[in-house]
PDB file of N, CA and C in Angstrom:
ATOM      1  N   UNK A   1     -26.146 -39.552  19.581  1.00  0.00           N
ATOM      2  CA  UNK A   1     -26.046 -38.169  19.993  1.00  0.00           C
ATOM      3  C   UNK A   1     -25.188 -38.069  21.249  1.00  0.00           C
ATOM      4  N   UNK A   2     -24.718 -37.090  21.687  1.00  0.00           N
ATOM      5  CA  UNK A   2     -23.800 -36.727  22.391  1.00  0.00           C
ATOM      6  C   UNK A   2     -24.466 -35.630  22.986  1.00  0.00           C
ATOM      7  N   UNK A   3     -24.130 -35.685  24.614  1.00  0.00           N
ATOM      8  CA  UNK A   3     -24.590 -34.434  25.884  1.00  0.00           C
ATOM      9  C   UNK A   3     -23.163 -34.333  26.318  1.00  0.00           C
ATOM     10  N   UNK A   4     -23.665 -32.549  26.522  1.00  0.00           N
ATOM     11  CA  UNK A   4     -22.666 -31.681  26.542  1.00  0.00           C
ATOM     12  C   UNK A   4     -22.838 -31.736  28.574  1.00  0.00           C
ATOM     13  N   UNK A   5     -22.156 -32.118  29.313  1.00  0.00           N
ATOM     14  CA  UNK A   5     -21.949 -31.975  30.822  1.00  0.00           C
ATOM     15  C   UNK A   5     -21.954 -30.607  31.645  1.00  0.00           C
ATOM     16  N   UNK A   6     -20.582 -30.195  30.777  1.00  0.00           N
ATOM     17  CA  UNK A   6     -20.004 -29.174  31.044  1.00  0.00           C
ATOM     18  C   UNK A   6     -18.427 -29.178  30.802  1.00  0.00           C
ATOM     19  N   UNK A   7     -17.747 -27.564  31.120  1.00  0.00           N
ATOM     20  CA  UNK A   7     -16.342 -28.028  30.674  1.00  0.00           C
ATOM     21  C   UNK A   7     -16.472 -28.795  29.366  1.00  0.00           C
ATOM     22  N   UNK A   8     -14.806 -29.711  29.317  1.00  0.00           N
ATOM     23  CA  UNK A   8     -14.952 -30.292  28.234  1.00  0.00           C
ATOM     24  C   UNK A   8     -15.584 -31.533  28.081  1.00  0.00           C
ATOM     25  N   UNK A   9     -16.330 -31.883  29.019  1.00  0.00           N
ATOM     26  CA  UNK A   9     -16.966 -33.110  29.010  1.00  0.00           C
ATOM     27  C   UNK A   9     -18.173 -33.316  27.714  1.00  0.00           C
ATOM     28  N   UNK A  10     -17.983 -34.361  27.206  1.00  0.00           N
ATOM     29  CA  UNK A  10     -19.408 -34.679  26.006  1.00  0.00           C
ATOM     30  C   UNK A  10     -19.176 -35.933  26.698  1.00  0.00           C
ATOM     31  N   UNK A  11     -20.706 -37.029  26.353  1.00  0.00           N
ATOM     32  CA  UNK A  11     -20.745 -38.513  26.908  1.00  0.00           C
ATOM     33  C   UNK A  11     -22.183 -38.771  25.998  1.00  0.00           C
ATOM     34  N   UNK A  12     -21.455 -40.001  25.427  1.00  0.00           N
ATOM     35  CA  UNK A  12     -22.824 -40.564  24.359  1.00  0.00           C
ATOM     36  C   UNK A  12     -24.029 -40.848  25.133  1.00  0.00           C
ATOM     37  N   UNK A  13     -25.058 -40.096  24.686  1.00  0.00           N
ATOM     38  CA  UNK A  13     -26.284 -40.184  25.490  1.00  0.00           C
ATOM     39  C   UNK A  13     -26.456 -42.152  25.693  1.00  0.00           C
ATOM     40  N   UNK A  14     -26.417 -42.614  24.628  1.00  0.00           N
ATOM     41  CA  UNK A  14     -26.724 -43.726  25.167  1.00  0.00           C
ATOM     42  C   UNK A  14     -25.748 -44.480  26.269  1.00  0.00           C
ATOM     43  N   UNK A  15     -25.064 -44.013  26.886  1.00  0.00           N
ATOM     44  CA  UNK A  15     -23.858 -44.445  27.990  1.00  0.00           C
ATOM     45  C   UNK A  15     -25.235 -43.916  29.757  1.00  0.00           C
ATOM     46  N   UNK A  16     -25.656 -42.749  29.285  1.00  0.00           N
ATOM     47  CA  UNK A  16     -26.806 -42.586  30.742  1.00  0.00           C
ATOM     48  C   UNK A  16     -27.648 -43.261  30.965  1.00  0.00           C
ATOM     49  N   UNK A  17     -26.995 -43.328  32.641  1.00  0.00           N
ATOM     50  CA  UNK A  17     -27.908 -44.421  33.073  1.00  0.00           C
ATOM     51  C   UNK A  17     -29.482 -43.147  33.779  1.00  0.00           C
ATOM     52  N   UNK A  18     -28.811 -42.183  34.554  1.00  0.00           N
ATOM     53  CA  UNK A  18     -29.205 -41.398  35.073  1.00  0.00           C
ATOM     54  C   UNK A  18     -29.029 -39.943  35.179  1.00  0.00           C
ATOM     55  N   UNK A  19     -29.674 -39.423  35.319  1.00  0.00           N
ATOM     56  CA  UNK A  19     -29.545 -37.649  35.707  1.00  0.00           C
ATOM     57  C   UNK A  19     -30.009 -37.199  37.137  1.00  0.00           C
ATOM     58  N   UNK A  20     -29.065 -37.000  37.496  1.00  0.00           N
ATOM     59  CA  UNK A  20     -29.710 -36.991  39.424  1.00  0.00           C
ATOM     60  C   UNK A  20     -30.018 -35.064  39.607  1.00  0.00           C
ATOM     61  N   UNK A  21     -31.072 -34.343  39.940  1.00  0.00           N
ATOM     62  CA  UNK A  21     -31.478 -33.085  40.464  1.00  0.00           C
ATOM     63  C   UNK A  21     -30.865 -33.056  42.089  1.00  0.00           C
ATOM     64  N   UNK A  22     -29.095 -32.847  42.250  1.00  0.00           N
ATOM     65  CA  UNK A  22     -28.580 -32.577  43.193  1.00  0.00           C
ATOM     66  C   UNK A  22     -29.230 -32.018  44.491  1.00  0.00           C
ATOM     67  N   UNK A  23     -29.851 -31.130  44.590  1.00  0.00           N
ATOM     68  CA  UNK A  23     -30.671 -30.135  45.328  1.00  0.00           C
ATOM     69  C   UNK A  23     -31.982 -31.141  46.123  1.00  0.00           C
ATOM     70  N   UNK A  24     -32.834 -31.857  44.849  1.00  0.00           N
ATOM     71  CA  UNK A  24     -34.028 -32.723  45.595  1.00  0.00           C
ATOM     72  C   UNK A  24     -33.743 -33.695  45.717  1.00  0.00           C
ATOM     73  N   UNK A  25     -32.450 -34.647  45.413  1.00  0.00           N
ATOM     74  CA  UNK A  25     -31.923 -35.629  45.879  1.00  0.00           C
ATOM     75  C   UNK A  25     -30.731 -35.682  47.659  1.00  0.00           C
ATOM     76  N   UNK A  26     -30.555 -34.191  48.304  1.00  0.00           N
ATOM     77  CA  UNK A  26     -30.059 -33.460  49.237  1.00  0.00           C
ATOM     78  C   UNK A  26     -31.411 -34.311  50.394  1.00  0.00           C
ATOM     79  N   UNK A  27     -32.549 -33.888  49.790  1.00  0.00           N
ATOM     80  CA  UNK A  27     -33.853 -33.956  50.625  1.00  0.00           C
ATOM     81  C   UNK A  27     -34.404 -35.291  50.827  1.00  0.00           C
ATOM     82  N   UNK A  28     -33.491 -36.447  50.715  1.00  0.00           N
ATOM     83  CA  UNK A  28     -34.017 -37.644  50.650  1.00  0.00           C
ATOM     84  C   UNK A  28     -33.170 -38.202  51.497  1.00  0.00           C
ATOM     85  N   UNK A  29     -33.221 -39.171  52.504  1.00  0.00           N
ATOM     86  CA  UNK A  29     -31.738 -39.301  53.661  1.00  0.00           C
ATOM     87  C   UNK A  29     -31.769 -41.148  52.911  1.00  0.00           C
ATOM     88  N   UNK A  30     -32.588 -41.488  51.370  1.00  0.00           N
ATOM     89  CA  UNK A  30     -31.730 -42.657  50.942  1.00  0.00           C
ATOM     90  C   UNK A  30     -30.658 -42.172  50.022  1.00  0.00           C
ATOM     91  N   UNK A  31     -30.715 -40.834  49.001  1.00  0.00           N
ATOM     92  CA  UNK A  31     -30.756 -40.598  47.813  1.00  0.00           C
ATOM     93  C   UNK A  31     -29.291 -39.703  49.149  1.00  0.00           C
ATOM     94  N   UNK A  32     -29.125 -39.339  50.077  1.00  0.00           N
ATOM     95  CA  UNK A  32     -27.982 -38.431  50.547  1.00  0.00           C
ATOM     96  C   UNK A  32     -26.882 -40.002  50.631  1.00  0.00           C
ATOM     97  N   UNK A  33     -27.813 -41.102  51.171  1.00  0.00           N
ATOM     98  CA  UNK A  33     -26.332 -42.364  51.582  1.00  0.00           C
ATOM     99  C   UNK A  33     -25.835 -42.735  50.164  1.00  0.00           C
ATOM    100  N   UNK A  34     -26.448 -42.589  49.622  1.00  0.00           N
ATOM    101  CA  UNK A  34     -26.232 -43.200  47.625  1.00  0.00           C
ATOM    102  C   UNK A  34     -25.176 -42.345  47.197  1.00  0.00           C
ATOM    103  N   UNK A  35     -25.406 -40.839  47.071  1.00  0.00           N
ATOM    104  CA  UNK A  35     -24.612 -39.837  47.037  1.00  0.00           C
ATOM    105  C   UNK A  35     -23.202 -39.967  47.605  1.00  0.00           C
ATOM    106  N   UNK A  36     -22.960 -40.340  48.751  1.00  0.00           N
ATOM    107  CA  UNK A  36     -21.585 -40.135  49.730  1.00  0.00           C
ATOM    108  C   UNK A  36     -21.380 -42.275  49.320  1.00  0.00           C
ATOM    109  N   UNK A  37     -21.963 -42.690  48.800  1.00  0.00           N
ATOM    110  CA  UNK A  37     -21.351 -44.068  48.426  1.00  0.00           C
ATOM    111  C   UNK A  37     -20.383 -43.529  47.194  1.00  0.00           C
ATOM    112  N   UNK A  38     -21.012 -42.754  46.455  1.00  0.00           N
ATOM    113  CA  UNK A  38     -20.360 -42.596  44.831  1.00  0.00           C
ATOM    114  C   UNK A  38     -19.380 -41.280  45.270  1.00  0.00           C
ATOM    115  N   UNK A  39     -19.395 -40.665  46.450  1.00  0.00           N
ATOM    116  CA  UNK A  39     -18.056 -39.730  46.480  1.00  0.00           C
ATOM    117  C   UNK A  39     -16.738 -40.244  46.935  1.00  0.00           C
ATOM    118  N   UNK A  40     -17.241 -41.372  47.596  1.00  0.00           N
ATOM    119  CA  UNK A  40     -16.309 -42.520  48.432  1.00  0.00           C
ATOM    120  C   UNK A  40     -15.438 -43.251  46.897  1.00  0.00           C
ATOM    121  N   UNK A  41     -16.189 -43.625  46.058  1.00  0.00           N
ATOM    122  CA  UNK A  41     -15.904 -44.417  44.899  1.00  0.00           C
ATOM    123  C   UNK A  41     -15.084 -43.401  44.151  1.00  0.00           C
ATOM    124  N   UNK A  42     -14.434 -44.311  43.575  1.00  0.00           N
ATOM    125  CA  UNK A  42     -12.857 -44.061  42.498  1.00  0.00           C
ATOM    126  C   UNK A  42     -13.331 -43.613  40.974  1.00  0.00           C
ATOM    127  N   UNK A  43     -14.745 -43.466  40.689  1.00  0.00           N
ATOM    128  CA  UNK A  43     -15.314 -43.467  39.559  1.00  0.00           C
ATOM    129  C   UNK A  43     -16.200 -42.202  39.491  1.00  0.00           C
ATOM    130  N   UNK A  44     -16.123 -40.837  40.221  1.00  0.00           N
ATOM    131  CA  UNK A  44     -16.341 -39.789  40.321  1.00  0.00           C
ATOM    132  C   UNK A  44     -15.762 -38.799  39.453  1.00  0.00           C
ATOM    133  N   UNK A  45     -16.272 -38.150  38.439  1.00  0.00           N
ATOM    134  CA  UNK A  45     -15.654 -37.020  37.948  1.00  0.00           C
ATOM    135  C   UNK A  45     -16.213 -35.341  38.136  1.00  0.00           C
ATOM    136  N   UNK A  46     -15.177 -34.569  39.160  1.00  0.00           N
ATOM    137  CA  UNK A  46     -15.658 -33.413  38.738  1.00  0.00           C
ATOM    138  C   UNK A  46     -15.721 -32.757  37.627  1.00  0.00           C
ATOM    139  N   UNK A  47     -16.717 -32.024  37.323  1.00  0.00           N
ATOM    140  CA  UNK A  47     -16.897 -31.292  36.154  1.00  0.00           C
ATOM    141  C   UNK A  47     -16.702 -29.476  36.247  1.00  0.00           C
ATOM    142  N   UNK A  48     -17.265 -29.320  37.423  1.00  0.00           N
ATOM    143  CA  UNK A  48     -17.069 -27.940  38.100  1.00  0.00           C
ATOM    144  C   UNK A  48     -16.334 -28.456  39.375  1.00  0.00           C
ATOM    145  N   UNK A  49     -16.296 -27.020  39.973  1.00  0.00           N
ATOM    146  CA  UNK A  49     -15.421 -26.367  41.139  1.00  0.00           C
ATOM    147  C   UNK A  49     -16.431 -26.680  42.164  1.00  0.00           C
ATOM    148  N   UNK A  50     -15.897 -27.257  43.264  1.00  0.00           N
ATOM    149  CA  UNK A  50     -16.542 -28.167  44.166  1.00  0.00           C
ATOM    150  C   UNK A  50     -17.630 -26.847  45.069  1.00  0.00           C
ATOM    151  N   UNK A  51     -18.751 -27.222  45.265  1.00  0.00           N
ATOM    152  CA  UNK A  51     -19.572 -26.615  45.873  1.00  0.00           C
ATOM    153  C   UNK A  51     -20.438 -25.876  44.748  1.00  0.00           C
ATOM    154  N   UNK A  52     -20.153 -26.152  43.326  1.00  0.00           N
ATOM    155  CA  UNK A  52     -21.038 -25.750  41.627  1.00  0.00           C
ATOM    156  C   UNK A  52     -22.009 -26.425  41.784  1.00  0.00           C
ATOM    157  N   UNK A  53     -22.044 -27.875  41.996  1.00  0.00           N
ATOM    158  CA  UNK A  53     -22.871 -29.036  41.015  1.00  0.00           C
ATOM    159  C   UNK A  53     -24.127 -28.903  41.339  1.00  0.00           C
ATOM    160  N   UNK A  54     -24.607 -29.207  40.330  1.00  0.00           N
ATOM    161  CA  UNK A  54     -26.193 -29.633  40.167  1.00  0.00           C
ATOM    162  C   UNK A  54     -26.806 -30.200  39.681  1.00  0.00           C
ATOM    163  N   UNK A  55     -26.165 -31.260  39.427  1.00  0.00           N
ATOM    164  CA  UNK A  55     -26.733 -32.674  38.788  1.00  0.00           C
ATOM    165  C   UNK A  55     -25.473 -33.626  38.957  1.00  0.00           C
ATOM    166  N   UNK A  56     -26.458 -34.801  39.329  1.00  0.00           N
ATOM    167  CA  UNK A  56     -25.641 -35.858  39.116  1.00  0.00           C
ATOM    168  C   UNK A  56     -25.572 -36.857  37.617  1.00  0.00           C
ATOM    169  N   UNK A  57     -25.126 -37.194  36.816  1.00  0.00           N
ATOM    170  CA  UNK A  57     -25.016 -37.839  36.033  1.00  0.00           C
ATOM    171  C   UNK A  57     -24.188 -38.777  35.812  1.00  0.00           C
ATOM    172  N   UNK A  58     -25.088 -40.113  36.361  1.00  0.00           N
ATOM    173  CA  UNK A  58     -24.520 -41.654  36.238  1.00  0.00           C
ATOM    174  C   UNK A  58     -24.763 -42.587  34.826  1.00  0.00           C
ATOM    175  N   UNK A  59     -23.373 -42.826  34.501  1.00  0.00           N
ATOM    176  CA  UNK A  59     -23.376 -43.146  32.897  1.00  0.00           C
ATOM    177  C   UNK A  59     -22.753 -44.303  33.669  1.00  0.00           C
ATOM    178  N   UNK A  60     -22.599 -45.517  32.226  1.00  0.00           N
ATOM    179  CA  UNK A  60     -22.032 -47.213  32.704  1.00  0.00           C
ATOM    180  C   UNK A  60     -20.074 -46.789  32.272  1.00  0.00           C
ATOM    181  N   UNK A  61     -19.896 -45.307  32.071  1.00  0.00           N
ATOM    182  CA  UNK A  61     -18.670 -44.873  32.118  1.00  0.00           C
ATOM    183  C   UNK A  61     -18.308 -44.126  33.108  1.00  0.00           C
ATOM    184  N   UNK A  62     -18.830 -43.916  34.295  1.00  0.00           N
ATOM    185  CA  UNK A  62     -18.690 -43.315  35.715  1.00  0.00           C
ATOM    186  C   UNK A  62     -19.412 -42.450  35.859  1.00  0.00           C
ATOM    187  N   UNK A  63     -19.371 -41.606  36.885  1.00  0.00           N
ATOM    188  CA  UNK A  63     -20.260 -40.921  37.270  1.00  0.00           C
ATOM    189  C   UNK A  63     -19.590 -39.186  37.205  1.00  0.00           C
ATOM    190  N   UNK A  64     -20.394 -38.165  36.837  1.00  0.00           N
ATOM    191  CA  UNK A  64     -19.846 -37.054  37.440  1.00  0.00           C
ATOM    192  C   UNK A  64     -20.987 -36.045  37.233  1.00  0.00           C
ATOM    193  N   UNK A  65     -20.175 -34.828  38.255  1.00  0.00           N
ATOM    194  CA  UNK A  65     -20.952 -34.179  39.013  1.00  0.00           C
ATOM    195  C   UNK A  65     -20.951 -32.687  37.943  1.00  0.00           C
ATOM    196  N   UNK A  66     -21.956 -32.492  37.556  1.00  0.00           N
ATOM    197  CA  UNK A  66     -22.031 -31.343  36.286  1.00  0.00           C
ATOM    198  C   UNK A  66     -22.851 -29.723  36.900  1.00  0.00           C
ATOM    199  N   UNK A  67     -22.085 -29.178  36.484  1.00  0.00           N
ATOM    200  CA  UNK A  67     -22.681 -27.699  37.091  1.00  0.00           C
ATOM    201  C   UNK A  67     -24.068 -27.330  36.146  1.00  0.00           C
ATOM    202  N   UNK A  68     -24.172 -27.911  35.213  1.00  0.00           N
ATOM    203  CA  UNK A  68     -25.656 -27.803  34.469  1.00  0.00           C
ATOM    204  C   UNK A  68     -26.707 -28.782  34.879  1.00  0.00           C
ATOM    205  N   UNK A  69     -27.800 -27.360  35.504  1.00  0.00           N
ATOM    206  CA  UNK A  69     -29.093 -28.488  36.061  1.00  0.00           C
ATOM    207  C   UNK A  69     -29.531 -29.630  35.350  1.00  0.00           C
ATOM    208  N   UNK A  70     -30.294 -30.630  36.076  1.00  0.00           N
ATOM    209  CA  UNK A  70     -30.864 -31.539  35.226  1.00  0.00           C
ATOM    210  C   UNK A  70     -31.741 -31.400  34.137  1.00  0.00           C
ATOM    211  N   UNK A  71     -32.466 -30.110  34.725  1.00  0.00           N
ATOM    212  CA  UNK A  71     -33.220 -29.555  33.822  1.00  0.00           C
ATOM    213  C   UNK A  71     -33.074 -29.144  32.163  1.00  0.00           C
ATOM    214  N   UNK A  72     -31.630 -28.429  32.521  1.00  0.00           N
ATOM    215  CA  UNK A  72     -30.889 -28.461  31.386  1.00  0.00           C
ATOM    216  C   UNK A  72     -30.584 -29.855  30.254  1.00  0.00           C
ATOM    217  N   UNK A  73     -29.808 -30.606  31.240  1.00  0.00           N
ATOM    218  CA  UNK A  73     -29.323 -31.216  30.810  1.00  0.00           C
ATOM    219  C   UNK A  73     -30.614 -32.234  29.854  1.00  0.00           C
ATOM    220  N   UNK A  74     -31.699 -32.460  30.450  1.00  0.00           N
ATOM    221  CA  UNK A  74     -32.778 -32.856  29.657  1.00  0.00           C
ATOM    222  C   UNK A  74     -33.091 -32.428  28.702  1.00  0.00           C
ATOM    223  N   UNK A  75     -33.077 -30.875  28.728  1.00  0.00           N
ATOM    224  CA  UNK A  75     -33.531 -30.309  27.365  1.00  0.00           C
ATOM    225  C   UNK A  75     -32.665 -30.547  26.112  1.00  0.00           C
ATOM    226  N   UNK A  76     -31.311 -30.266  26.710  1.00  0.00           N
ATOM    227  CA  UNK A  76     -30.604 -30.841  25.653  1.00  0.00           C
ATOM    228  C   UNK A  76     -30.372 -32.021  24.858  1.00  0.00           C
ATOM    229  N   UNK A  77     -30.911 -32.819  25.886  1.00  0.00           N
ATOM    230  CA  UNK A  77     -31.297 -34.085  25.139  1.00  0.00           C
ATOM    231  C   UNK A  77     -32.147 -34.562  23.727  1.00  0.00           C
ATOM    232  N   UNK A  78     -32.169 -35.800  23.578  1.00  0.00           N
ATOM    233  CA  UNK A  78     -33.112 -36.180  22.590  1.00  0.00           C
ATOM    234  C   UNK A  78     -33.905 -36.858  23.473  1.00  0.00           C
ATOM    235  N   UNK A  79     -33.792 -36.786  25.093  1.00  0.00           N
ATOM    236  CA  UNK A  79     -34.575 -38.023  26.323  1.00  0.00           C
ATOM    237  C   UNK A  79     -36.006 -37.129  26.105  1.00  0.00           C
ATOM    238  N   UNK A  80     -35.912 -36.029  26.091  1.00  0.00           N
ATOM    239  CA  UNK A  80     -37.156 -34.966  26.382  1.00  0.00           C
ATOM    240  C   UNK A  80     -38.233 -35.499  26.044  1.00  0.00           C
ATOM    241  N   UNK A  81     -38.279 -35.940  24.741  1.00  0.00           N
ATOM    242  CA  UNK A  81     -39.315 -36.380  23.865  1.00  0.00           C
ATOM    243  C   UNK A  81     -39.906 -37.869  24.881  1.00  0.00           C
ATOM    244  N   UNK A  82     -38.950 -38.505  25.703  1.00  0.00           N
ATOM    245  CA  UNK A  82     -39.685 -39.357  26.010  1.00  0.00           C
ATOM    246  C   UNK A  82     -40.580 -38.542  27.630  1.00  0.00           C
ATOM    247  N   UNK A  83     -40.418 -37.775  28.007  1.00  0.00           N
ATOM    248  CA  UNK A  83     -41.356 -37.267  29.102  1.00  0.00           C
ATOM    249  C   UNK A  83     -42.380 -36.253  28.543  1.00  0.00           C
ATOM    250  N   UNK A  84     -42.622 -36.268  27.472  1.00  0.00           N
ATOM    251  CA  UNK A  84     -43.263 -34.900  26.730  1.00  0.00           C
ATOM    252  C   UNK A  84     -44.797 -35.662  26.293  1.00  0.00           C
ATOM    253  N   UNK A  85     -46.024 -35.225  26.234  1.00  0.00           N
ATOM    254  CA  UNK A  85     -47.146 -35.927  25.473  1.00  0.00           C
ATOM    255  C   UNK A  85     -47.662 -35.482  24.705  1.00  0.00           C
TER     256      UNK A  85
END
């Protein structure tokens, strides 16, 4: 299966490593140095217009920054089913 980012981005779900909640990862001063490591890095893709994002999404094909919450981006998933009981 395939997740939709945003824009024209799709990325085979099985390529995610992670889905980062931009906003409660802001509130963490490890999860802010992690953040500004991967803006520093050559392997960043915007997806939106800088000051959009709201999720981070780290795949073993780089990383980028998606204007659709994580929240979203879960639902759209087939991951859901694994946090659901």
């Amino acid at each position: 299966m395939f997740l939709h980012l945003g824009g024209d981005v799709l990325i085979s779900q099985d390529r995610i490593i992670a889905i980062l909640d931009l906003e409660s990862a802001m509130q963490n001063p490890t999860s802010v140095t992690f953040l500004n490591g991967i803006k520093k890095s050559k392997n960043l893709n915007y997806i939106s217009e800088p000051g959009k994002e709201k999720s981070l999404v780290i795949t073993n094909q780089g990383n980028f920054f998606s204007p659709i919450s994580s929240t979203t981006l879960l639902k759209r998933s087939n991951l859901k089913d694994l946090y659901e009981e």
